[in-house]
Each structure stands twice: as structure tokens, then as C-alpha cells.
Protein backbone atom coordinates (compact mmCIF):
# COMPACT_ATOMS: atom_id res chain seq x y z
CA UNK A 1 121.13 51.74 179.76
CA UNK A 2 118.30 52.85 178.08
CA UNK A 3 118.34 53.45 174.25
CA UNK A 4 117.03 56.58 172.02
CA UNK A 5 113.60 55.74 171.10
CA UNK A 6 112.87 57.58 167.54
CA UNK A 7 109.11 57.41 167.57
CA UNK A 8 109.10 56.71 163.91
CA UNK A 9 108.11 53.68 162.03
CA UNK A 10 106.05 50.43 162.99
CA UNK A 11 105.51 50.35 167.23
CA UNK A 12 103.59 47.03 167.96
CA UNK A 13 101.22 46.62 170.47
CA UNK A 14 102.40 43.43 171.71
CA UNK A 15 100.07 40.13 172.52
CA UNK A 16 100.97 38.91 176.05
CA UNK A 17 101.41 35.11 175.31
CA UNK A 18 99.54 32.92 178.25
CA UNK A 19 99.92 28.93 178.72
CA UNK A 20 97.18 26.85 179.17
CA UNK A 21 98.18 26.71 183.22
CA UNK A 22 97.81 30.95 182.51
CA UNK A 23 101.07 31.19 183.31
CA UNK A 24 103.17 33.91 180.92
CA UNK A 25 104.19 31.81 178.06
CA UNK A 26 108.25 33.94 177.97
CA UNK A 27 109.61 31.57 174.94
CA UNK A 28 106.46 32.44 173.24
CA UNK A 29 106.23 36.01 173.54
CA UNK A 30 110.35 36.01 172.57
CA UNK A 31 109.46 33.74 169.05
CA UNK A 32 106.99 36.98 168.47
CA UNK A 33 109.62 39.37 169.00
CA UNK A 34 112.04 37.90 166.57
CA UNK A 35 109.18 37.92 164.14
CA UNK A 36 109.07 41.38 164.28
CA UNK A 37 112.25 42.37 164.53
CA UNK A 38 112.98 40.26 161.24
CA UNK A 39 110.43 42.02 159.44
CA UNK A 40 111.87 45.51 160.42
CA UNK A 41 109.73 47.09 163.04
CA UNK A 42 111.05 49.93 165.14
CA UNK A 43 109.82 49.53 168.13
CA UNK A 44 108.19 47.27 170.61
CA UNK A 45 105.36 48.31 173.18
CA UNK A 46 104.55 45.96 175.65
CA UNK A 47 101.76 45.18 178.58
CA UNK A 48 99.52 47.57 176.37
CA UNK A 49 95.45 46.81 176.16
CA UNK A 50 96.19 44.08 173.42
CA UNK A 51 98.74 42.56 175.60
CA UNK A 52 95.76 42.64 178.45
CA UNK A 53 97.62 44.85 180.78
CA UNK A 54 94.19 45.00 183.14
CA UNK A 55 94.83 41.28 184.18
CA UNK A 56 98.91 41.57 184.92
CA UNK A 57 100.60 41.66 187.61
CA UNK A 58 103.19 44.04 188.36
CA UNK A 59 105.98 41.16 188.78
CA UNK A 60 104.23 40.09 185.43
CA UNK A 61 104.85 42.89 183.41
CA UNK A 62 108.17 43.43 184.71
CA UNK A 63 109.03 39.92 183.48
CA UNK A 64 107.80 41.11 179.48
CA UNK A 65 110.63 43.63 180.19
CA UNK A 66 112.93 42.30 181.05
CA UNK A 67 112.25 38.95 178.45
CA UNK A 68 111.95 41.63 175.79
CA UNK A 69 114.63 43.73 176.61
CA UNK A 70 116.74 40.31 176.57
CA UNK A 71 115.46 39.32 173.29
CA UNK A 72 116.09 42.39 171.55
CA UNK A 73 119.23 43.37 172.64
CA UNK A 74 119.48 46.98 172.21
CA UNK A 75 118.15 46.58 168.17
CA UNK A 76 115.21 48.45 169.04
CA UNK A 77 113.60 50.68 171.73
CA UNK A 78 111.25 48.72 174.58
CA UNK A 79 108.09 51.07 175.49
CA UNK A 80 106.49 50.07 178.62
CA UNK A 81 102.63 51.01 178.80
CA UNK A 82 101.56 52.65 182.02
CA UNK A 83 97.71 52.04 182.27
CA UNK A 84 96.56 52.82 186.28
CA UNK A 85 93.46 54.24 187.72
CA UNK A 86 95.58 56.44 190.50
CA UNK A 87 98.62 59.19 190.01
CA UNK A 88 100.64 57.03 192.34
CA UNK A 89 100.41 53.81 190.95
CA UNK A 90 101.26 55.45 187.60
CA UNK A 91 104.09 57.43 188.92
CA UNK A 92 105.18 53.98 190.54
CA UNK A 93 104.71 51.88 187.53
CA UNK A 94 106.87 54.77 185.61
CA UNK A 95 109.67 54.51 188.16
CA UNK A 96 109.87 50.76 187.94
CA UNK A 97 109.85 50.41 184.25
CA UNK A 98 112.33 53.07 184.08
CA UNK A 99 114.86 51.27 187.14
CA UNK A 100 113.95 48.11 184.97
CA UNK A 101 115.57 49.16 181.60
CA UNK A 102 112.53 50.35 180.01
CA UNK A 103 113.77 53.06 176.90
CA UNK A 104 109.89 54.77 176.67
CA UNK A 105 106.38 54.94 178.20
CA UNK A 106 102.95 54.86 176.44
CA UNK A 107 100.92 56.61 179.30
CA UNK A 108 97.03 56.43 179.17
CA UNK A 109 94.69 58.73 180.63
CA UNK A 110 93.21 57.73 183.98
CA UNK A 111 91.21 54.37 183.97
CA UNK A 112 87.94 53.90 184.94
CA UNK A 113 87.72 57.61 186.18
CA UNK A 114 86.39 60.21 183.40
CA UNK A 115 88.64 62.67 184.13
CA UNK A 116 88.32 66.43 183.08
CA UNK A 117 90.75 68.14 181.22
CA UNK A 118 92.58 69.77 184.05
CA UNK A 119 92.78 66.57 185.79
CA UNK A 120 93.82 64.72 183.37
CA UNK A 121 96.54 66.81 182.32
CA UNK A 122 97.82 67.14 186.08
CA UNK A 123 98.02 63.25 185.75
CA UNK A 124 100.17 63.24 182.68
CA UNK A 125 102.45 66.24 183.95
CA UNK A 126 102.95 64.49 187.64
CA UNK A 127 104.48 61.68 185.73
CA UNK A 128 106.23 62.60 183.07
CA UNK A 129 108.01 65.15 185.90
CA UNK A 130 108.48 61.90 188.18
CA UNK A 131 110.57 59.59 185.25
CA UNK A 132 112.97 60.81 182.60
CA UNK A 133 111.81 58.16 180.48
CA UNK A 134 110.28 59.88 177.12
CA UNK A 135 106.59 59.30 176.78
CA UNK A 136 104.01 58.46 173.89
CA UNK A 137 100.47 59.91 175.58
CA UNK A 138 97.83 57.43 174.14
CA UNK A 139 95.11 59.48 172.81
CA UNK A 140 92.47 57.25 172.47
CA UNK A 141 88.85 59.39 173.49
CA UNK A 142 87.02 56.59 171.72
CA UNK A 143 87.89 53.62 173.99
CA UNK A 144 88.82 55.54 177.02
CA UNK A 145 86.78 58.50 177.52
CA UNK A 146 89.11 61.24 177.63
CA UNK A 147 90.53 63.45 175.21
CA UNK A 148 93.61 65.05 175.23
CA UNK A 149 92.71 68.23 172.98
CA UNK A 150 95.43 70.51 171.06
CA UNK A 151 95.04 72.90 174.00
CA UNK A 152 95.83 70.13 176.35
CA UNK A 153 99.01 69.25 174.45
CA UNK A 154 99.97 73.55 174.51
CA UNK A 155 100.13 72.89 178.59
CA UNK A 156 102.32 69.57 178.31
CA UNK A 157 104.55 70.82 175.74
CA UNK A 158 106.22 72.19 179.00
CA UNK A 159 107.54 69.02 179.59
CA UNK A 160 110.17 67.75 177.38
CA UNK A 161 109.82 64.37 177.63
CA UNK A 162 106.29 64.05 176.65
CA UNK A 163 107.38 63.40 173.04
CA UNK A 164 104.60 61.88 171.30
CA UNK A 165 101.14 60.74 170.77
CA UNK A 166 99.38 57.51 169.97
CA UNK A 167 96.37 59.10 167.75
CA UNK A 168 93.42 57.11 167.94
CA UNK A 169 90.97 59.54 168.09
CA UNK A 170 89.62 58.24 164.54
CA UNK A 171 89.48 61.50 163.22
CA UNK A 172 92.28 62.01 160.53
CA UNK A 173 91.49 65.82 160.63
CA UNK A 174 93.94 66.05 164.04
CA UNK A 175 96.72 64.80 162.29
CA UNK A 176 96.54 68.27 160.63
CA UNK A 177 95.33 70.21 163.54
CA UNK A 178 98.44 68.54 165.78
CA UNK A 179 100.94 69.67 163.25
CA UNK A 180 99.36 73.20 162.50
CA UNK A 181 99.64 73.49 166.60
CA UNK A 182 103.34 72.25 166.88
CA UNK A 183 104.67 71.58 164.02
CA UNK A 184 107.01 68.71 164.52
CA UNK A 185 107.34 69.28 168.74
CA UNK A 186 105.40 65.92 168.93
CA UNK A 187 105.60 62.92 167.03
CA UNK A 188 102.45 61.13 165.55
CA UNK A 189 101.65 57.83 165.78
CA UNK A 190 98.90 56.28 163.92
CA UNK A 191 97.22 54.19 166.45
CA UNK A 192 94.16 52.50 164.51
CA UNK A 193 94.74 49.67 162.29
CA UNK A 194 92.36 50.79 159.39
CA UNK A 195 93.01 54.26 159.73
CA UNK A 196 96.71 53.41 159.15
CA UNK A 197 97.36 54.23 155.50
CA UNK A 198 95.68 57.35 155.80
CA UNK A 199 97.21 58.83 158.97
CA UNK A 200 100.69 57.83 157.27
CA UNK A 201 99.58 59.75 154.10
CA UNK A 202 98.20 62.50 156.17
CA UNK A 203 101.84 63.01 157.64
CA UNK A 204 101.97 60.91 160.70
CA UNK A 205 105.48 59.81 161.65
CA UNK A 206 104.93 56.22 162.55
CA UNK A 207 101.56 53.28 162.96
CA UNK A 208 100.68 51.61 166.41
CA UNK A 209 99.83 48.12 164.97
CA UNK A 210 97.62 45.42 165.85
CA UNK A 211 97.59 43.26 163.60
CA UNK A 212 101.59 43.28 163.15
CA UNK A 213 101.44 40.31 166.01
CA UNK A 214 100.49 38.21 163.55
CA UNK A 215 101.70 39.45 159.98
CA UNK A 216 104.72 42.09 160.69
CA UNK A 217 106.47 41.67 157.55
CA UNK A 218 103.01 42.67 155.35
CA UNK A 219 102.72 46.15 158.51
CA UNK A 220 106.45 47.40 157.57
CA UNK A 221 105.81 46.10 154.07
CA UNK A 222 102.90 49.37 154.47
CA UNK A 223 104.73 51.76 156.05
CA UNK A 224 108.08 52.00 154.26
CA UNK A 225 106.07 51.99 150.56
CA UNK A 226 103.97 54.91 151.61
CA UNK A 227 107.56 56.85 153.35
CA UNK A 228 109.10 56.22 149.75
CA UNK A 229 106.38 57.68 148.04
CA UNK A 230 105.24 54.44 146.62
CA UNK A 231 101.70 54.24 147.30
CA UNK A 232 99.97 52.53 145.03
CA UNK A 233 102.05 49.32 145.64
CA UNK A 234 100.88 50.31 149.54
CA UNK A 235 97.62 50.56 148.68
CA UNK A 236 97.73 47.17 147.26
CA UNK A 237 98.50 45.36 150.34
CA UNK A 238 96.24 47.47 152.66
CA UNK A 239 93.34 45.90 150.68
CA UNK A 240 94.42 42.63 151.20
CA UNK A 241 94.76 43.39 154.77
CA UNK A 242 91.48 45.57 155.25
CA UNK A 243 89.53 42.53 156.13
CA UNK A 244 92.02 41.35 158.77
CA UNK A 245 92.59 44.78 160.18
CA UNK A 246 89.02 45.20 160.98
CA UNK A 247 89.74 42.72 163.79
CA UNK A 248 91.54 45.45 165.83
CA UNK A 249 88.65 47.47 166.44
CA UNK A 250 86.50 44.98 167.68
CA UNK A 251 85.28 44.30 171.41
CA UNK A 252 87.22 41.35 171.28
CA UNK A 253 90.41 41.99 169.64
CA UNK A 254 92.53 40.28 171.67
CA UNK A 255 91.18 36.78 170.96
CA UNK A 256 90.95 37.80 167.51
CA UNK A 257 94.34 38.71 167.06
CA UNK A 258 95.90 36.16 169.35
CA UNK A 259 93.70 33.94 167.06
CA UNK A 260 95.38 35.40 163.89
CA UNK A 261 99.07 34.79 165.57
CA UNK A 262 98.30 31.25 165.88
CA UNK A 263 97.58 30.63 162.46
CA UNK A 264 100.94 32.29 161.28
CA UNK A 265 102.50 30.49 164.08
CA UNK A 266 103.70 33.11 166.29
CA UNK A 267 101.22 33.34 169.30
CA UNK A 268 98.73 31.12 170.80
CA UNK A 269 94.79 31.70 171.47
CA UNK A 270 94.98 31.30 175.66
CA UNK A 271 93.62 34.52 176.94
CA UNK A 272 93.47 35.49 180.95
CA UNK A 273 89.93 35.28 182.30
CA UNK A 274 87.68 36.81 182.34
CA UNK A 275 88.29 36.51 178.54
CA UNK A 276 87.80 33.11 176.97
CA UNK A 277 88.58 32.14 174.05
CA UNK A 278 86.66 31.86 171.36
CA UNK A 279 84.27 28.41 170.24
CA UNK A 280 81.56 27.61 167.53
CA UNK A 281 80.42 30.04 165.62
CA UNK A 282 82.08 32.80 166.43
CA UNK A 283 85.80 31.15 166.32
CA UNK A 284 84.73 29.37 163.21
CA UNK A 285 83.86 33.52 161.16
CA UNK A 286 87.26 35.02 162.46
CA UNK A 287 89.35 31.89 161.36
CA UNK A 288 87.48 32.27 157.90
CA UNK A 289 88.24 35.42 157.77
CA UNK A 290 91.75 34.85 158.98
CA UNK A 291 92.13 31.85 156.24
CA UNK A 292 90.65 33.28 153.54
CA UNK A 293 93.03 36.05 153.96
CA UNK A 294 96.23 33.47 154.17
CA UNK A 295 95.09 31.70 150.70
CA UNK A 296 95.95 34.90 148.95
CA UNK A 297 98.64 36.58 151.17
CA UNK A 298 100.40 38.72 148.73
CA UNK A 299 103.99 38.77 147.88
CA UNK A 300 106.30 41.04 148.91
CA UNK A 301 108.70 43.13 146.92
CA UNK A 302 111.87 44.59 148.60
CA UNK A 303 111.33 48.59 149.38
């Protein structure tokens, strides 16, 4: 039975773990989740863009579900990402996360289709009226496109379960505008790594991470210094972690992140083609990055 999904705190986007036979690597992607649940997060979202969603199969992502689901064992809510280019495979991938345990949906706009706004909010309301799942609408105009405007959210604040928003619009003024509009009706979800300490200051409810694959403790660390008020000691972290979290909003964060989990031990760097992973040069100024970072990893204090 589904459990009551908050949409507060730390939400990771979840790697998808591959083997080198790019086969789903299940005992990996569980060692992640007990990472994060032993740092504190509050939520897991799975099959997402980080965790390559575009190259899995249905079967596929049903089997992060259900490993996940296993693995956490009712500790914290499971959010399956819906990410399809037609209404009905969305509505179908809704229905069989939800008859497959899923507690929440993160539902994108329509892929590789630049939808208007009318369209594109027929495509949220068909679905959220087809599940009673509640649902995160990623708001991401940057990456996809499309985006969902404060007038948009009036018309789907007809549906109860729409519930919340991933807000990666970069633009920290519509963490204001959103809760001018409706108060606390949705909840807001920072949704860009180095944007996070400012949407939590601005009011947002909770942070989308990235870069929690690979250090969770120093994300939740972040988030529950700035809820107590204690943001200097906050601040001090997110400096350390600025150069790290810069990897999230690169072309190729996936490989830069899985690249990051393999250093701390938690993930791997096989990718699905058509990604590869990364060699020479390239491989060589991320792991710096990703090193020089470790030598000085900061301690931290109970909150």
C-alpha cells in the first residue's frame, strides 16, 4: 500500500546503476539507497533524466520499483518519474507505477513535442485524473521547453492530486510568485543543484538533488541547517560543494555524477549508449574536480 509522500526535505534524483554487460546493476542501485536513507533523505525519485529514463525499458523501470520499494521498506516515499512523448503512454506508465506500489509521480511535460500551454496542461490534467497517485509536475522550461506558468498551475489546482512542483526554472523570483499565487496549495521543490541554498532560503519546502547520489549525508547536512535557521554553518558546506554541484547542470551530468558516486563508492561510471563514459582529458578535469573536493570534505556537525 502506498505511503503519504510529504514533499518536504531532500528528494534524490536517483542514478540508474548499469553493469558492464548493461544490464541494471539491482545490488548496486540498493547499496545507493541505503546511502541515502542513512544520511536522512526523504524521499527517493527514480527512472528520472539522471537515472536515464530515455534508454529504459518499461520492464526496466518497473524493476527500480520494485528493488527500491524492497529496499526501503516503507521508511520513505518511492516517486516514480513519468517522462513520455504521448498522453497514453503517460497515462499508462502512471497506471503501472501506481498497480506497482509506486507512493508519487514526478510528471514532465511532453517530450520531444513543444507543446503550448493549453496542451500541455490537458496532458498533465488527463493524467493526474487517470491515477490517484499524488504528483510533483517537473517544471523545468530550461531543459525541456515548456513552461508551466502561475496561470497554468490556477487551471491544475482543480486537481487535487497535483501537489507539487519540481522548480527548475532557474529563476528564484517564482518561488515568490508560486507562493503569492497559492500560498501553500503546492509544495516547492528546489530542483537545481546550485540554486539549492537559495530556493530553500527563499521558502521552498524541499531540494531535488543531484549530487546527493554521491554525497547524501553533506545534501541533508544543507537542508536541515538552513530549516533550523542555521545558515551560516549551511553556507559553509554549500561552498565546499559549489564546485561539485556545478556538475549537475552540465550536458553530461550523468557521467559526471555517476563518476562522482564511484569515487565515494556508491555507484559505478557504466552509462547506456548512446552515452559513453568518459576518457582522457575530459574524465581526467571532472575526477580533479571530484578529488580535490574529497581532500577537504568537511566535517559534519549533528543538526
Amino acid at each position: 500500500m502506498a505511503i503519504s509522500v510529504p514533499w518536504k526535505g531532500v528528494y534524490p534524483a536517483l542514478l540508474t546503476p548499469f553493469t558492464a554487460d548493461d544490464e541494471l546493476d539491482l545490488p548496486l542501485f540498493a547499496k545507493n539507497i541505503l546511502a541515502q536513507l542513512d544520511a536522512g533523505v526523504h524521499g527517493l525519485i527514480i527512472a528520472g533524466s539522471l537515472g536515464e529514463v530515455s534508454t529504459l525499458t518499461g520492464p526496466e523501470k518497473l524493476s527500480l520499483l520494485e528493488k527500491a520499494l524492497e529496499t526501503t521498506n516503507n521508511r520513505v516515499p518511492v516517486i516514480m518519474n513519468v517522462a513520455e512523448a504521448s498522453t497514453r503512454e503517460a497515462v499508462r506508465g502512471a497506471r503501472e507505477a501506481e498497480a506497482n506500489g509506486a507512493d508519487g509521480l514526478m510528471l514532465l511535460p511532453p517530450m520531444r513535442y513543444f507543446a503550448d500551454s493549453r496542451e500541455t496542461v490537458a496532458f498533465f490534467k488527463t493524467i493526474a485524473q487517470e491515477t490517484s497517485l499524488p504528483i510533483m509536475i517537473y517544471n523545468n522550461p530550461v531543459d525541456y521547453k515548456i513552461m508551466t506558468t502561475v496561470a497554468m498551475f490556477e487551471e491544475l489546482a482543480v486537481l487535487p492530486n497535483i501537489r507539487a512542483v519540481k522548480e527548475s526554472t532557474r529563476d528564484l523570483t517564482n518561488i515568490a510568485r508560486m507562493r503569492n499565487a497559492f500560498g501553500d496549495r503546492y509544495s516547492l521543490l528546489g530542483g537545481v543543484d546550485t540554486l539549492a541554498l537559495e530556493a530553500l532560503v527563499s521558502g521552498a519546502d524541499g531540494w531535488v538533488a543531484g549530487l546527493v547520489d554521491a554525497f547524501p549525508q553533506e545534501t541533508v547536512a544543507i537542508y536541515e541547517l538552513v530549516k533550523a535557521g542555521r545558515i551560516d554553518e549551511a553556507i559553509r558546506i554549500y561552498r565546499w560543494f559549489m564546485p561539485l554541484l556545478e556538475l549537475d547542470i552540465q550536458p553530461k551530468l550523468v557521467q559526471y555524477i555517476k563518476l562522482a558516486a564511484t569515487a565515494t563508492g556508491i555507484g559505478s561510471e557504466h552509462v547506456r549508449a548512446p552515452r559513453l563514459t568518459l576518457e582522457g582529458e575530459e574524465r581526467e578535469r571532472v575526477l580533479g574536480i571530484i578529488e580535490a573536493a574529497l581532500a577537504i570534505r568537511p566535517e559534519l556537525q549533528t543538526v
